[in-house]
Every structure is written in C-alpha cells, then in structure tokens.
PDB file of N, CA and C in Angstrom:
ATOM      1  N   UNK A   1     335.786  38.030  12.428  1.00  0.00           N
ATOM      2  CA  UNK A   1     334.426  37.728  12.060  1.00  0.00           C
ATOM      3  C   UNK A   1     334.180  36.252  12.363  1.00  0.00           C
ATOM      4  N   UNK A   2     333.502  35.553  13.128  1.00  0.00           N
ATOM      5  CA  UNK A   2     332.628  34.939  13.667  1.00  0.00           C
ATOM      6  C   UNK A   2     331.506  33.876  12.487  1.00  0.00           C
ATOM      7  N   UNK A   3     331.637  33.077  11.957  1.00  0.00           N
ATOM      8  CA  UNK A   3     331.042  32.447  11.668  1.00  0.00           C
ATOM      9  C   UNK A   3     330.033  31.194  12.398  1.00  0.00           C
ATOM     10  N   UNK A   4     328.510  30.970  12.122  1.00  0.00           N
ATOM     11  CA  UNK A   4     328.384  29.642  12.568  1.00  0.00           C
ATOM     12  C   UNK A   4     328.201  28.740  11.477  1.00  0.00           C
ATOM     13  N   UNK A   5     328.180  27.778  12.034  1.00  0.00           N
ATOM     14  CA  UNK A   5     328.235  26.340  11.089  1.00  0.00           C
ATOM     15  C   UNK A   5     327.704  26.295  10.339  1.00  0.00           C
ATOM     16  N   UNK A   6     326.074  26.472  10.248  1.00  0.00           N
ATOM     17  CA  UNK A   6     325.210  26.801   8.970  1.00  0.00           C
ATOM     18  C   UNK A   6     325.966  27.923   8.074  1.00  0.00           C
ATOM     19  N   UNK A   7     326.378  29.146   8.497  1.00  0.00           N
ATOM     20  CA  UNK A   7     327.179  30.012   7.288  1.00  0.00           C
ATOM     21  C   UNK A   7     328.598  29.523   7.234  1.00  0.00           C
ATOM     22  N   UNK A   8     329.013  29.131   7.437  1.00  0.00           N
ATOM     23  CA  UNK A   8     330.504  28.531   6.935  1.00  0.00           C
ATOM     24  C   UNK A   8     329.894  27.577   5.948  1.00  0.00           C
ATOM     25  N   UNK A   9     328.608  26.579   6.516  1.00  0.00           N
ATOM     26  CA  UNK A   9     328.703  25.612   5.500  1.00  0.00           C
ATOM     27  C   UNK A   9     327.933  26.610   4.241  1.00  0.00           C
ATOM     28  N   UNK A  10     327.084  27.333   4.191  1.00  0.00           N
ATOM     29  CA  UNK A  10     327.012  28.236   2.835  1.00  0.00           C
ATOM     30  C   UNK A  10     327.548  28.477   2.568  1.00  0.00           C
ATOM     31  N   UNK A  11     328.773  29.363   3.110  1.00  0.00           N
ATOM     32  CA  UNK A  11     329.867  29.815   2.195  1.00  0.00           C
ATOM     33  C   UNK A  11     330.499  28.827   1.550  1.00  0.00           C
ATOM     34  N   UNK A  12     330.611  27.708   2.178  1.00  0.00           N
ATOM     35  CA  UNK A  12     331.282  26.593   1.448  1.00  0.00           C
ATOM     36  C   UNK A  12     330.815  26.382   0.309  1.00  0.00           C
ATOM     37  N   UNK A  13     329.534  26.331   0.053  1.00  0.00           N
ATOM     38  CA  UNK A  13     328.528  26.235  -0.892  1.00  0.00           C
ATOM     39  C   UNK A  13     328.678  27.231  -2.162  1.00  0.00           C
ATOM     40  N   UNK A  14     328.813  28.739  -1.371  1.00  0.00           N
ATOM     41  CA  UNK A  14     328.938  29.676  -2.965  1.00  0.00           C
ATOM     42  C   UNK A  14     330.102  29.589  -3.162  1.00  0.00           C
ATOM     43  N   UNK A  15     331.102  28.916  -2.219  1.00  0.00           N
ATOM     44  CA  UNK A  15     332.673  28.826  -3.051  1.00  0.00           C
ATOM     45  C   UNK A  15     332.848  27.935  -3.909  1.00  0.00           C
ATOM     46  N   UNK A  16     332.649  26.598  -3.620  1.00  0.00           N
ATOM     47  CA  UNK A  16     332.481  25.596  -4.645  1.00  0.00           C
ATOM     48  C   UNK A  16     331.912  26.048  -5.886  1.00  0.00           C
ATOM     49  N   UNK A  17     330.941  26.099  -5.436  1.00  0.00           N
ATOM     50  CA  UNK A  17     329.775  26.447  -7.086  1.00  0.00           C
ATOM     51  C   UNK A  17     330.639  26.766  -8.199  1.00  0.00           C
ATOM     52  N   UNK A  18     331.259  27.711  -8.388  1.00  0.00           N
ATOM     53  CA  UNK A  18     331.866  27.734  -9.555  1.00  0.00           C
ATOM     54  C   UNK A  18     332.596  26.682 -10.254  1.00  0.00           C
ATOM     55  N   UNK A  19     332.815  26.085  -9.360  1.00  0.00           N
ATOM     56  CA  UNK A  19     333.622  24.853  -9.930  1.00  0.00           C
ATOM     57  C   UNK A  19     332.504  23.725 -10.823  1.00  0.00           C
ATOM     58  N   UNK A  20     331.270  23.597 -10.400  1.00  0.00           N
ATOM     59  CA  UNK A  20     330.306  23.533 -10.657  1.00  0.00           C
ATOM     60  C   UNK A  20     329.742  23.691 -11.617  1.00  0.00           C
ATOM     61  N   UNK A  21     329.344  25.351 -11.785  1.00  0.00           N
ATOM     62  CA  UNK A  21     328.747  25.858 -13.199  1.00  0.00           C
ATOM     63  C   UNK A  21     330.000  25.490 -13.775  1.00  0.00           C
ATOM     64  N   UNK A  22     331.133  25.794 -14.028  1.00  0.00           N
ATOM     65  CA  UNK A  22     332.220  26.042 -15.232  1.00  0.00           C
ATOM     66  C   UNK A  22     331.931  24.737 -16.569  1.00  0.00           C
ATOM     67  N   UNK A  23     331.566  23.365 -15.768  1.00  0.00           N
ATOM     68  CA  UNK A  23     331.400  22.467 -16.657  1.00  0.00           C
ATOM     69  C   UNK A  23     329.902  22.745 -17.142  1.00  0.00           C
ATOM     70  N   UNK A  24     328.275  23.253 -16.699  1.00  0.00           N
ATOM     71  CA  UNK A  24     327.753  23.553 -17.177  1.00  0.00           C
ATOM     72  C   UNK A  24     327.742  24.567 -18.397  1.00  0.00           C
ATOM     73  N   UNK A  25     328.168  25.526 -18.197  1.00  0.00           N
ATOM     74  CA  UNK A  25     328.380  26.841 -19.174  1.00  0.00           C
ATOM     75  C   UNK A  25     329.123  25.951 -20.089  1.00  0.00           C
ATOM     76  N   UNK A  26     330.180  24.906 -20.192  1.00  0.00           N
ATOM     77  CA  UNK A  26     330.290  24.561 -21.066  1.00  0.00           C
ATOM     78  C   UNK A  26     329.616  23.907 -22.307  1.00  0.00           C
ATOM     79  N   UNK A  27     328.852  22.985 -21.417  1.00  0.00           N
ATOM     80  CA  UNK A  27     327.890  22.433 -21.833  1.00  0.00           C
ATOM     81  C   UNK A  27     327.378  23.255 -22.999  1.00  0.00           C
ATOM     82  N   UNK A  28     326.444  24.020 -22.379  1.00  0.00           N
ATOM     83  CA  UNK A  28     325.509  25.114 -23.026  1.00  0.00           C
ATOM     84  C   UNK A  28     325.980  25.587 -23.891  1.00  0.00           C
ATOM     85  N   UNK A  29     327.635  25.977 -24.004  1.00  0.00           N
ATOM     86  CA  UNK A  29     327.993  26.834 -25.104  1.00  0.00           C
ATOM     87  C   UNK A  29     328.532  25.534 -26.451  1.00  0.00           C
ATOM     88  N   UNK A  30     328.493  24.412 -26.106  1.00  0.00           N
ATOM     89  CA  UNK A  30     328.485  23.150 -26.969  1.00  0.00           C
ATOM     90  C   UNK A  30     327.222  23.158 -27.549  1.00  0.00           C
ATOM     91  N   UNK A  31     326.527  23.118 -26.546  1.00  0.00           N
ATOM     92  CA  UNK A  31     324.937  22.836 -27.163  1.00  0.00           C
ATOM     93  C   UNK A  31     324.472  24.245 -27.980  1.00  0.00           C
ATOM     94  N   UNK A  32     324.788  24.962 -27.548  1.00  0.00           N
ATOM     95  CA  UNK A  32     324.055  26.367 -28.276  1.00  0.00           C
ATOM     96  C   UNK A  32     325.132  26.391 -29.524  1.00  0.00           C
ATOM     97  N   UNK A  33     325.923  25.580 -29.661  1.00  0.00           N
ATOM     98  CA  UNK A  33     326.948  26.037 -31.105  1.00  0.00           C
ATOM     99  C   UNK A  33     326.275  24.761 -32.212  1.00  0.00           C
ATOM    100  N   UNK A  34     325.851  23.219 -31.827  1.00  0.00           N
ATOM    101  CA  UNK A  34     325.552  22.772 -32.453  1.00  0.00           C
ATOM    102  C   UNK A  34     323.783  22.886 -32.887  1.00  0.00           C
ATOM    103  N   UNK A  35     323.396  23.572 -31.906  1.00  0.00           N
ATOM    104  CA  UNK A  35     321.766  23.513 -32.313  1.00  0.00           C
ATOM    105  C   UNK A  35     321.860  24.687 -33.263  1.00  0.00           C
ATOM    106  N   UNK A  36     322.720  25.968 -33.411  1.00  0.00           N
ATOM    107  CA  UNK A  36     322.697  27.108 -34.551  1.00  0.00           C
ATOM    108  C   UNK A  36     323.643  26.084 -35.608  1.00  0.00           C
ATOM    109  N   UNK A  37     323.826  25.356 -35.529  1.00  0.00           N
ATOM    110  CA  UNK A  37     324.425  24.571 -36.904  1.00  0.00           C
ATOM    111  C   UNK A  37     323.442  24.168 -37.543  1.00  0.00           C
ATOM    112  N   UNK A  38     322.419  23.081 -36.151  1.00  0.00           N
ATOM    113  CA  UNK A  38     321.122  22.231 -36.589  1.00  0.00           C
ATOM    114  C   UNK A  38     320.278  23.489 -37.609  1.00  0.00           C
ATOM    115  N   UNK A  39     320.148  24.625 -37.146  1.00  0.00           N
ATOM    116  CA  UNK A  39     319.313  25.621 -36.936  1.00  0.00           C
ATOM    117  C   UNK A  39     319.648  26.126 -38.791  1.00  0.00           C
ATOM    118  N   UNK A  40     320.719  26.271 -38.991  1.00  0.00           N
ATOM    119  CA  UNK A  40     321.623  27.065 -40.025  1.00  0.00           C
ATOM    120  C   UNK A  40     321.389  26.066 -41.373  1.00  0.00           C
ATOM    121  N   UNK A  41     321.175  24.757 -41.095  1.00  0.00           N
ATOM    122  CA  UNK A  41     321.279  23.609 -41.946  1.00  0.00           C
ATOM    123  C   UNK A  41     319.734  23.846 -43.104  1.00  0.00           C
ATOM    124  N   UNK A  42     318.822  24.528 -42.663  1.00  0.00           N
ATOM    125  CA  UNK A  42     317.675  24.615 -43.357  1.00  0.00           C
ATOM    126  C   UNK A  42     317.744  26.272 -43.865  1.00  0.00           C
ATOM    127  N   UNK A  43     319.370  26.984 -44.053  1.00  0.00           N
ATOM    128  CA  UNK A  43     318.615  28.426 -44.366  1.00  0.00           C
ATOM    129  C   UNK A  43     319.046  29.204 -43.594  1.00  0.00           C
ATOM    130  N   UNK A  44     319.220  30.190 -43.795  1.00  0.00           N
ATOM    131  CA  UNK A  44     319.313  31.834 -43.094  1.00  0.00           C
ATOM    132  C   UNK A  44     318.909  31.414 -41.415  1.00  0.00           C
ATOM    133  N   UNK A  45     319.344  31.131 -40.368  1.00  0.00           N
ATOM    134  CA  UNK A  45     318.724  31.226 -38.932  1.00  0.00           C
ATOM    135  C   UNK A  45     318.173  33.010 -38.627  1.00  0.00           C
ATOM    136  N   UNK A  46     317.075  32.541 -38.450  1.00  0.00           N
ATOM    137  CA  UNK A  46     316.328  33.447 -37.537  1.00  0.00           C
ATOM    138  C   UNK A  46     317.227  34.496 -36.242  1.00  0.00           C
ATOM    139  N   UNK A  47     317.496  35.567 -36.090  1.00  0.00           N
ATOM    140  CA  UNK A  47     318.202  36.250 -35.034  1.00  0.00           C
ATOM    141  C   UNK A  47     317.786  36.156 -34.116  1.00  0.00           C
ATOM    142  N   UNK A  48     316.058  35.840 -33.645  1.00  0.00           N
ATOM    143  CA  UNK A  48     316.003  35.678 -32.579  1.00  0.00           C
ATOM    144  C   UNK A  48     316.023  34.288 -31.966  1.00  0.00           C
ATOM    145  N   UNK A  49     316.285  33.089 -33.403  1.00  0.00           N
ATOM    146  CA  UNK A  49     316.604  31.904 -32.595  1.00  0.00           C
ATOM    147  C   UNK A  49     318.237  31.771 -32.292  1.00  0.00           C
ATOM    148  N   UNK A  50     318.818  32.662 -32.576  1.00  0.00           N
ATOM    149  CA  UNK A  50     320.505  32.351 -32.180  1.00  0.00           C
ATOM    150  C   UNK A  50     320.696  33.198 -30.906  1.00  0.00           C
ATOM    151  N   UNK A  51     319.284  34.604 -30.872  1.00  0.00           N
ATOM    152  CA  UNK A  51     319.904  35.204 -28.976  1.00  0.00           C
ATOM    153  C   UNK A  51     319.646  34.175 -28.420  1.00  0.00           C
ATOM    154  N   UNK A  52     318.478  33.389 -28.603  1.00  0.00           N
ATOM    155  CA  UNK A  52     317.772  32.164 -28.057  1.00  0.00           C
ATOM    156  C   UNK A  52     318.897  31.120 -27.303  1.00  0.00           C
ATOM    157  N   UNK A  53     319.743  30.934 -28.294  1.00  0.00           N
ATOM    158  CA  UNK A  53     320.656  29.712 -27.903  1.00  0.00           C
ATOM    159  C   UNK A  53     321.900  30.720 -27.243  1.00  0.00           C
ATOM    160  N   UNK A  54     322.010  32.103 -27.748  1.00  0.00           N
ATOM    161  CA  UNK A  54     322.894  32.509 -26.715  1.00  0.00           C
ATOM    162  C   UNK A  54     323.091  33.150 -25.257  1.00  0.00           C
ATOM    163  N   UNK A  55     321.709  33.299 -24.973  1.00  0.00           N
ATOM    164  CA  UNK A  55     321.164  33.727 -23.833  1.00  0.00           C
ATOM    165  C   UNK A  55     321.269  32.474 -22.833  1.00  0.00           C
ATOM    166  N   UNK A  56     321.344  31.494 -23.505  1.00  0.00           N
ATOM    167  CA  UNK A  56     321.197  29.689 -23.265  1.00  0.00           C
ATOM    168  C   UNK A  56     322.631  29.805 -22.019  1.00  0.00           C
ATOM    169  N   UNK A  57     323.621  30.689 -22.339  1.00  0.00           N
ATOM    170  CA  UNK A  57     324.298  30.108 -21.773  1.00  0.00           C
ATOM    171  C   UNK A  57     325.189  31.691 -21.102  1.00  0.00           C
ATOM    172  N   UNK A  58     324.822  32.624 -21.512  1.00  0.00           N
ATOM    173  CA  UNK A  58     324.923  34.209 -21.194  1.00  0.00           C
ATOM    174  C   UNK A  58     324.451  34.232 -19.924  1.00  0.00           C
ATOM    175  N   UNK A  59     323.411  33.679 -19.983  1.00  0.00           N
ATOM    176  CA  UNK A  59     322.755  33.561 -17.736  1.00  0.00           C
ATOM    177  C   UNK A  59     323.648  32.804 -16.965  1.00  0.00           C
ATOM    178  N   UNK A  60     323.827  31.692 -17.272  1.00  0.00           N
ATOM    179  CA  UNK A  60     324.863  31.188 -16.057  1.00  0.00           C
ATOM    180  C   UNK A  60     325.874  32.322 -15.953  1.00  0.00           C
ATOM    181  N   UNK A  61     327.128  32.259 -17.257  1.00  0.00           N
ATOM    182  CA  UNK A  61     328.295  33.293 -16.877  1.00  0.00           C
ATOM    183  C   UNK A  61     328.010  34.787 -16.086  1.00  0.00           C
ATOM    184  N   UNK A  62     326.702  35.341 -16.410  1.00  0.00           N
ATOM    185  CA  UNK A  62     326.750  36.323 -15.782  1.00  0.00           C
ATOM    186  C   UNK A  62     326.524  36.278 -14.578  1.00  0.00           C
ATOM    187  N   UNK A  63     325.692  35.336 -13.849  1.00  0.00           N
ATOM    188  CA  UNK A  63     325.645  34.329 -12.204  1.00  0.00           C
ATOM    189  C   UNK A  63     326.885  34.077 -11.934  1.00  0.00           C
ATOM    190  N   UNK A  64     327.800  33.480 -12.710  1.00  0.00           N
ATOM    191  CA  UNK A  64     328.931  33.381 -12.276  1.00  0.00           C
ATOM    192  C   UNK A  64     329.911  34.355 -11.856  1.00  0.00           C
ATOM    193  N   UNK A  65     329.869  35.725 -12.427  1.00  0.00           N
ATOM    194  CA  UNK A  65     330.085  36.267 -12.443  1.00  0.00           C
ATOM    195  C   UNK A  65     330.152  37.472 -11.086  1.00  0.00           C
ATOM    196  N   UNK A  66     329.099  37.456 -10.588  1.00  0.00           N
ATOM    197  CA  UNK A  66     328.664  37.765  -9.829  1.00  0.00           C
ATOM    198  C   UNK A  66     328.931  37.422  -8.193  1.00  0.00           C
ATOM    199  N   UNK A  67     328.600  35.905  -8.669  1.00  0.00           N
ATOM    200  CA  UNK A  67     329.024  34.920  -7.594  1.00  0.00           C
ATOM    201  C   UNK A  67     330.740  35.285  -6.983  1.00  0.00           C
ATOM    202  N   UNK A  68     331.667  35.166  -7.872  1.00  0.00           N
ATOM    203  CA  UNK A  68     332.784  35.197  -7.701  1.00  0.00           C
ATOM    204  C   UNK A  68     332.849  37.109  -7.620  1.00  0.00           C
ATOM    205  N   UNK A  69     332.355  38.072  -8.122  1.00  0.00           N
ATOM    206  CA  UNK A  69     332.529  39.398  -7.567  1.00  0.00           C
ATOM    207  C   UNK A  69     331.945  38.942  -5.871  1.00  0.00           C
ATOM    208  N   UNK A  70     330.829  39.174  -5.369  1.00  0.00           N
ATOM    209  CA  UNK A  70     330.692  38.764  -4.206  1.00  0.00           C
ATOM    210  C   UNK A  70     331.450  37.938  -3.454  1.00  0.00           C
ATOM    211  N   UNK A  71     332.075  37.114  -3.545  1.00  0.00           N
ATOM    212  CA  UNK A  71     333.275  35.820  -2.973  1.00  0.00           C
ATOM    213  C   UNK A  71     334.166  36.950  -3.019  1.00  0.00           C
ATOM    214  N   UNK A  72     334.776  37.138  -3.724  1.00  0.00           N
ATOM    215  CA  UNK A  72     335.973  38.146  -3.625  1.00  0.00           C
ATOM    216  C   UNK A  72     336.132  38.841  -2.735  1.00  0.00           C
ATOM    217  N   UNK A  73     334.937  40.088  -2.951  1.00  0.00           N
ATOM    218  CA  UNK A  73     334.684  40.991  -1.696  1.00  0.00           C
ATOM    219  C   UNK A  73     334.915  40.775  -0.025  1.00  0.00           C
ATOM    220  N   UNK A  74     333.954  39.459  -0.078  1.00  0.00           N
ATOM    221  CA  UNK A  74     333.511  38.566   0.800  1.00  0.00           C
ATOM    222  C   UNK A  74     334.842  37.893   1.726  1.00  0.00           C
ATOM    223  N   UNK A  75     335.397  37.365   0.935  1.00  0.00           N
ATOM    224  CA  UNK A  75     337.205  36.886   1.513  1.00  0.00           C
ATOM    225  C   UNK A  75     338.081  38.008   1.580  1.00  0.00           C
ATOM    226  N   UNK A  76     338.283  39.389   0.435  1.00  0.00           N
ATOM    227  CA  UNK A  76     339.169  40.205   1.366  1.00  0.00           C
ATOM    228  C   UNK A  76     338.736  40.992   2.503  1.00  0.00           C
ATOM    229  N   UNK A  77     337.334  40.982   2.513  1.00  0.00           N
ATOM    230  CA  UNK A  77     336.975  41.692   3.820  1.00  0.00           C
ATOM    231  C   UNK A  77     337.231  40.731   5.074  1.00  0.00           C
ATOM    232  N   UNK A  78     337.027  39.429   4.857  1.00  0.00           N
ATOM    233  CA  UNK A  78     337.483  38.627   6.262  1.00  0.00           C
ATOM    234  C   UNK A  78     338.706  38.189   6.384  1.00  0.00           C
ATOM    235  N   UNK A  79     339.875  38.457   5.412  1.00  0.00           N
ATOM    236  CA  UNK A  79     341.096  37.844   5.577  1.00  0.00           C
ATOM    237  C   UNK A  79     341.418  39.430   6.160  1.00  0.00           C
ATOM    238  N   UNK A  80     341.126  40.665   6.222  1.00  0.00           N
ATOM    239  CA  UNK A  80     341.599  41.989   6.431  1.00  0.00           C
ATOM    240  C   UNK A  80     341.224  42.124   7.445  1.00  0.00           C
ATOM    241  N   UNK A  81     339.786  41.516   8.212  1.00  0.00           N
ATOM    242  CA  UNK A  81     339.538  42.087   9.771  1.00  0.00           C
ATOM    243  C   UNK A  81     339.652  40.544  10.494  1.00  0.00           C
ATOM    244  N   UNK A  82     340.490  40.106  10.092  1.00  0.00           N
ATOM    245  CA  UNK A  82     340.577  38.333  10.491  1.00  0.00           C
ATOM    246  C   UNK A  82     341.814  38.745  11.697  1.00  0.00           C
ATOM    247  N   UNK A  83     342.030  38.674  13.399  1.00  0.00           N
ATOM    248  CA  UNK A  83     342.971  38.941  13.919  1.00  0.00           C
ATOM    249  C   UNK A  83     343.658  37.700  14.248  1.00  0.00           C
ATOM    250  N   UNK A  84     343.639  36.646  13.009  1.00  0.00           N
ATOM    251  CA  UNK A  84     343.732  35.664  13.921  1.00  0.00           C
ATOM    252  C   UNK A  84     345.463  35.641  12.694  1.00  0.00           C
ATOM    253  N   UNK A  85     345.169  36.195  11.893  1.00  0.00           N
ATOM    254  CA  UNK A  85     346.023  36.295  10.661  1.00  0.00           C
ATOM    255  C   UNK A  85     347.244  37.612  10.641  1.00  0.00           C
ATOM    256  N   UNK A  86     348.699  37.364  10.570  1.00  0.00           N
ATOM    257  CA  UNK A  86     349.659  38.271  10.675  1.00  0.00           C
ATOM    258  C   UNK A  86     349.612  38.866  10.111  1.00  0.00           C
ATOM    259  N   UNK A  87     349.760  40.087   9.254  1.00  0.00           N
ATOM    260  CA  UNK A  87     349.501  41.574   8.790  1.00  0.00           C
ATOM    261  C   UNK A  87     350.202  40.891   7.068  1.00  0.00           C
ATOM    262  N   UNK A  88     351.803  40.449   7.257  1.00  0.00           N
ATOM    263  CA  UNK A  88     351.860  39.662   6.245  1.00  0.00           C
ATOM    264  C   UNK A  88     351.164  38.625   5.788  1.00  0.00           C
ATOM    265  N   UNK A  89     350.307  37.931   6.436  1.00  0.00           N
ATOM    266  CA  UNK A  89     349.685  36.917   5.809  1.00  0.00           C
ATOM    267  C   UNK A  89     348.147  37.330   5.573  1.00  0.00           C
ATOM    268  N   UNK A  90     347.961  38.472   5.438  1.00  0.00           N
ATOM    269  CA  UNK A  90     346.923  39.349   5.317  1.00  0.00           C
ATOM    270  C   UNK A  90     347.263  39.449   3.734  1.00  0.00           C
ATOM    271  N   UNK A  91     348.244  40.031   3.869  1.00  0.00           N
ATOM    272  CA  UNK A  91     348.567  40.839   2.694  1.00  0.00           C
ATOM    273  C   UNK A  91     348.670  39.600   1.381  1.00  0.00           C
ATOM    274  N   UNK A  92     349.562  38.442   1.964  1.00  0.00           N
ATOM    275  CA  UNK A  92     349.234  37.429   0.993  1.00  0.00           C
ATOM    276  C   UNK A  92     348.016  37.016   0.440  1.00  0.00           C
ATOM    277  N   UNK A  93     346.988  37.015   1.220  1.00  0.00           N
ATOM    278  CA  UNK A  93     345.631  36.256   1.330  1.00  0.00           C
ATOM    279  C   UNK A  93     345.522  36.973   0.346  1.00  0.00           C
ATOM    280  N   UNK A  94     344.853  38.554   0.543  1.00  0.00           N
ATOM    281  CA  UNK A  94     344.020  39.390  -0.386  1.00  0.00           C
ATOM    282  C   UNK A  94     344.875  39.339  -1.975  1.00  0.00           C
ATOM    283  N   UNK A  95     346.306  39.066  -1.772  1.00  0.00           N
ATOM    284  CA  UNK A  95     347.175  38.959  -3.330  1.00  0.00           C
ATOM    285  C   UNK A  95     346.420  37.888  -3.945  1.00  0.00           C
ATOM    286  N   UNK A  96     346.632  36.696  -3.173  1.00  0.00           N
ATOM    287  CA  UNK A  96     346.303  35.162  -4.128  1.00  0.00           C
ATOM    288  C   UNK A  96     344.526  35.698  -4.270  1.00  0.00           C
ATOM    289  N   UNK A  97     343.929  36.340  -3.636  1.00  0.00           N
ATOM    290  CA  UNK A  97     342.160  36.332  -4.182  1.00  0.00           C
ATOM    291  C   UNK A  97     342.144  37.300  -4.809  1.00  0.00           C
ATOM    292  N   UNK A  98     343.211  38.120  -5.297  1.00  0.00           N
ATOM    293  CA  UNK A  98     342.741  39.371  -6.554  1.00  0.00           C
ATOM    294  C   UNK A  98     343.349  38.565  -7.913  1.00  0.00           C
ATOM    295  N   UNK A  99     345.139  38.037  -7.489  1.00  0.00           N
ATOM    296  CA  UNK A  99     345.415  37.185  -8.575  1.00  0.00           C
ATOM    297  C   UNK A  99     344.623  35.501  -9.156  1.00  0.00           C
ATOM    298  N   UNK A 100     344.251  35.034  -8.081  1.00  0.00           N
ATOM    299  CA  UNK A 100     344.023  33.818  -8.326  1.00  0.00           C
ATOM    300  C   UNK A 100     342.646  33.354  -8.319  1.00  0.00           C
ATOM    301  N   UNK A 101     341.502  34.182  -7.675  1.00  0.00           N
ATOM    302  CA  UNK A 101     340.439  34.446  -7.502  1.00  0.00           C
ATOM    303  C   UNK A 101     339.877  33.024  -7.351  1.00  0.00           C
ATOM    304  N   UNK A 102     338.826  32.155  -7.706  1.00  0.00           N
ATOM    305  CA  UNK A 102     338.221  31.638  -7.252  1.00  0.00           C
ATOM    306  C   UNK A 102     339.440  30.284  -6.961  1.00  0.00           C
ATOM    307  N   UNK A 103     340.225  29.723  -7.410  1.00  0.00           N
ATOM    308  CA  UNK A 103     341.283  28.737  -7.054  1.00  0.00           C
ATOM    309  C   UNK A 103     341.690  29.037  -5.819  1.00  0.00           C
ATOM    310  N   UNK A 104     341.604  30.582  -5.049  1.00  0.00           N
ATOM    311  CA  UNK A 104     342.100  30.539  -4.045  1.00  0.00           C
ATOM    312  C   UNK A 104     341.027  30.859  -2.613  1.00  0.00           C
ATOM    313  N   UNK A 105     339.853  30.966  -3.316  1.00  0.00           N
ATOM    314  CA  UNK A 105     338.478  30.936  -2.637  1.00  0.00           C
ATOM    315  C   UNK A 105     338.775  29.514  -1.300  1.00  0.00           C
ATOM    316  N   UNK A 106     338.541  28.194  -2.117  1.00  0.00           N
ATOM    317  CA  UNK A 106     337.991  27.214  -1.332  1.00  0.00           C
ATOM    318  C   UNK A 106     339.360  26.355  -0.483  1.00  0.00           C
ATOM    319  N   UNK A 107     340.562  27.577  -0.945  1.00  0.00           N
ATOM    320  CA  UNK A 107     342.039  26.993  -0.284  1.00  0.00           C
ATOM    321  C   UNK A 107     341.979  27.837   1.070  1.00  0.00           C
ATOM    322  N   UNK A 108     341.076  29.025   1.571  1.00  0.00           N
ATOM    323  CA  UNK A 108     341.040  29.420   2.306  1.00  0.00           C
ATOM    324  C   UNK A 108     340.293  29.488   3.522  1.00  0.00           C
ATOM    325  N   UNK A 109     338.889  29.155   2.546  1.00  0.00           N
ATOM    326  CA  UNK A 109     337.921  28.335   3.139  1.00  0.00           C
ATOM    327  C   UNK A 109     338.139  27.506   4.014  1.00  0.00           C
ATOM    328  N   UNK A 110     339.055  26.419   3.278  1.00  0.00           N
ATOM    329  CA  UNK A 110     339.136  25.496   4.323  1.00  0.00           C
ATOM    330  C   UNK A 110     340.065  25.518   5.058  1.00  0.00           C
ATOM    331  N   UNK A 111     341.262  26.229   5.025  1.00  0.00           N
ATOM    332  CA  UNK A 111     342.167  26.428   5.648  1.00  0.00           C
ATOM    333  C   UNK A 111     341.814  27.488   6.998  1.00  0.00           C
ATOM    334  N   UNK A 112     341.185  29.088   6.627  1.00  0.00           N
ATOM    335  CA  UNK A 112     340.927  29.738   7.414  1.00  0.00           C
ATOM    336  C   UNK A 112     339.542  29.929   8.030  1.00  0.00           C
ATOM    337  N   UNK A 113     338.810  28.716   7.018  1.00  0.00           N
ATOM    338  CA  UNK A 113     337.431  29.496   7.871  1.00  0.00           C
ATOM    339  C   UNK A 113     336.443  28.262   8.428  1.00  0.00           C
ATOM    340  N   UNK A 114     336.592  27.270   7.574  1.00  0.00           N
ATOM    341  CA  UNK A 114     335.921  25.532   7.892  1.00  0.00           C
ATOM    342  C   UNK A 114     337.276  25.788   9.590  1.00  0.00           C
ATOM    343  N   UNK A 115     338.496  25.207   8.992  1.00  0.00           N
ATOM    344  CA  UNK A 115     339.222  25.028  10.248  1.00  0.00           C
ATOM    345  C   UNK A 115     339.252  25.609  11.401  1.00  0.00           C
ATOM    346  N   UNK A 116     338.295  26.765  11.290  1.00  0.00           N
ATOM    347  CA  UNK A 116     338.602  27.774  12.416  1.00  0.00           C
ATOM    348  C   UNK A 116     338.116  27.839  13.768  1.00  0.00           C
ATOM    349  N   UNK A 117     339.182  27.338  14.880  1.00  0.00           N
ATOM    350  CA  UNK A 117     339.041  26.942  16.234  1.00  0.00           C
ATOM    351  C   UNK A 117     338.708  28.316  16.857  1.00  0.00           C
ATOM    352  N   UNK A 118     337.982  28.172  17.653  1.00  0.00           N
ATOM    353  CA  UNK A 118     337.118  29.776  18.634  1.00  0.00           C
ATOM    354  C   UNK A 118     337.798  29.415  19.735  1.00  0.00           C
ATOM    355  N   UNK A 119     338.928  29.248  19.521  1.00  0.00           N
ATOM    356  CA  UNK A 119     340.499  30.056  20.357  1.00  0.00           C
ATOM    357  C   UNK A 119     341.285  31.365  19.702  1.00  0.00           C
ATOM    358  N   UNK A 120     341.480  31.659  20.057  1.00  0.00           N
ATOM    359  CA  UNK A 120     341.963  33.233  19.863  1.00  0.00           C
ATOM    360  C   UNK A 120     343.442  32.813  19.372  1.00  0.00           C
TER     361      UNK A 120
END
C-alpha cells in the first residue's frame, strides 16, 4: 500500500493524537471530580449536574477509543499486505499492535511508513 505525503502525514496525525488526548481526559476527569465536590459542598448534587461533569470527559475516551480501534485495523491491514516486510516480521508487527497497541502505532509509523523509500 502506497501512501502520499499528505496521508502519511495524517496518519501521523491520528497516531500521535492519543498521546495527546491521554493528558486531556485527564484533565477533565480532575476537573469533573473537583467541580462534583464544589457541587456536593451545598447539598445533595443534582444527577443531572454530575452526568454533566461526567459526560465532560466520557466524549474524549470514547474518541479515543475509536481512534485507536481504527489505527489498529489500519496498521494490521498494512503491515499484512506490506511486501516490503518478511512473513516473520509481519507476524511480529501485527503481535506488538494487538499487544502494545497505540505505543507501537507511531514506532511503525515511522519506521515503516514516514521512512518508506518507493524502492521495492
């Protein structure tokens, strides 16, 4: 599979990202724990102000989520019809992206797909 420069550099783009959100979602789930404290401090909180703060941070992970199902897919289908790659090092690739999943996203990236000379 054949990449050009503009989609390599996207893919580069949805591979990173996670690295990305992970410190956001944190964020959010900091912030959504102290504002139901703020929230809790006057009384009984409201249920729909705590989906409020948990929805706050339920959208990214499930984007994330997603993101990295798609990436996944996305890398064992090109490390599997990749002929540029030995049958064993096939077989490695798709191991480290089922075990290691997005850590082994942007090690491949740049190894097999940024680096990749259109020599055979």
């Amino acid at each position: 599979m054949e990449l050009s420069k503009t989609q390599k550099i996207l893919l580069g783009i949805f591979t990173f990202l996670p690295f990305f959100i992970f410190p956001f979602i944190f964020w959010q789930l900091f912030d959504a724990i102290l504002n139901i404290v703020k929230i809790s401090e006057h009384g009984e909180p409201e249920p729909r102000e705590i989906l409020i703060e948990v929805f706050a941070f339920i959208f990214p992970i499930g984007m994330l989520a997603f993101c990295s199902l798609a990436l996944l897919i996305f890398y064992i289908v090109h490390a599997v019809i990749n002929k540029k790659l030995q049958p064993a090092e096939q077989l490695l690739w798709v191991l480290l992206f089922i075990f290691l999943g997005i850590i082994a996203f942007p090690v491949y990236w740049v190894i097999r797909v940024w680096n990749n000379s259109n020599n055979p």
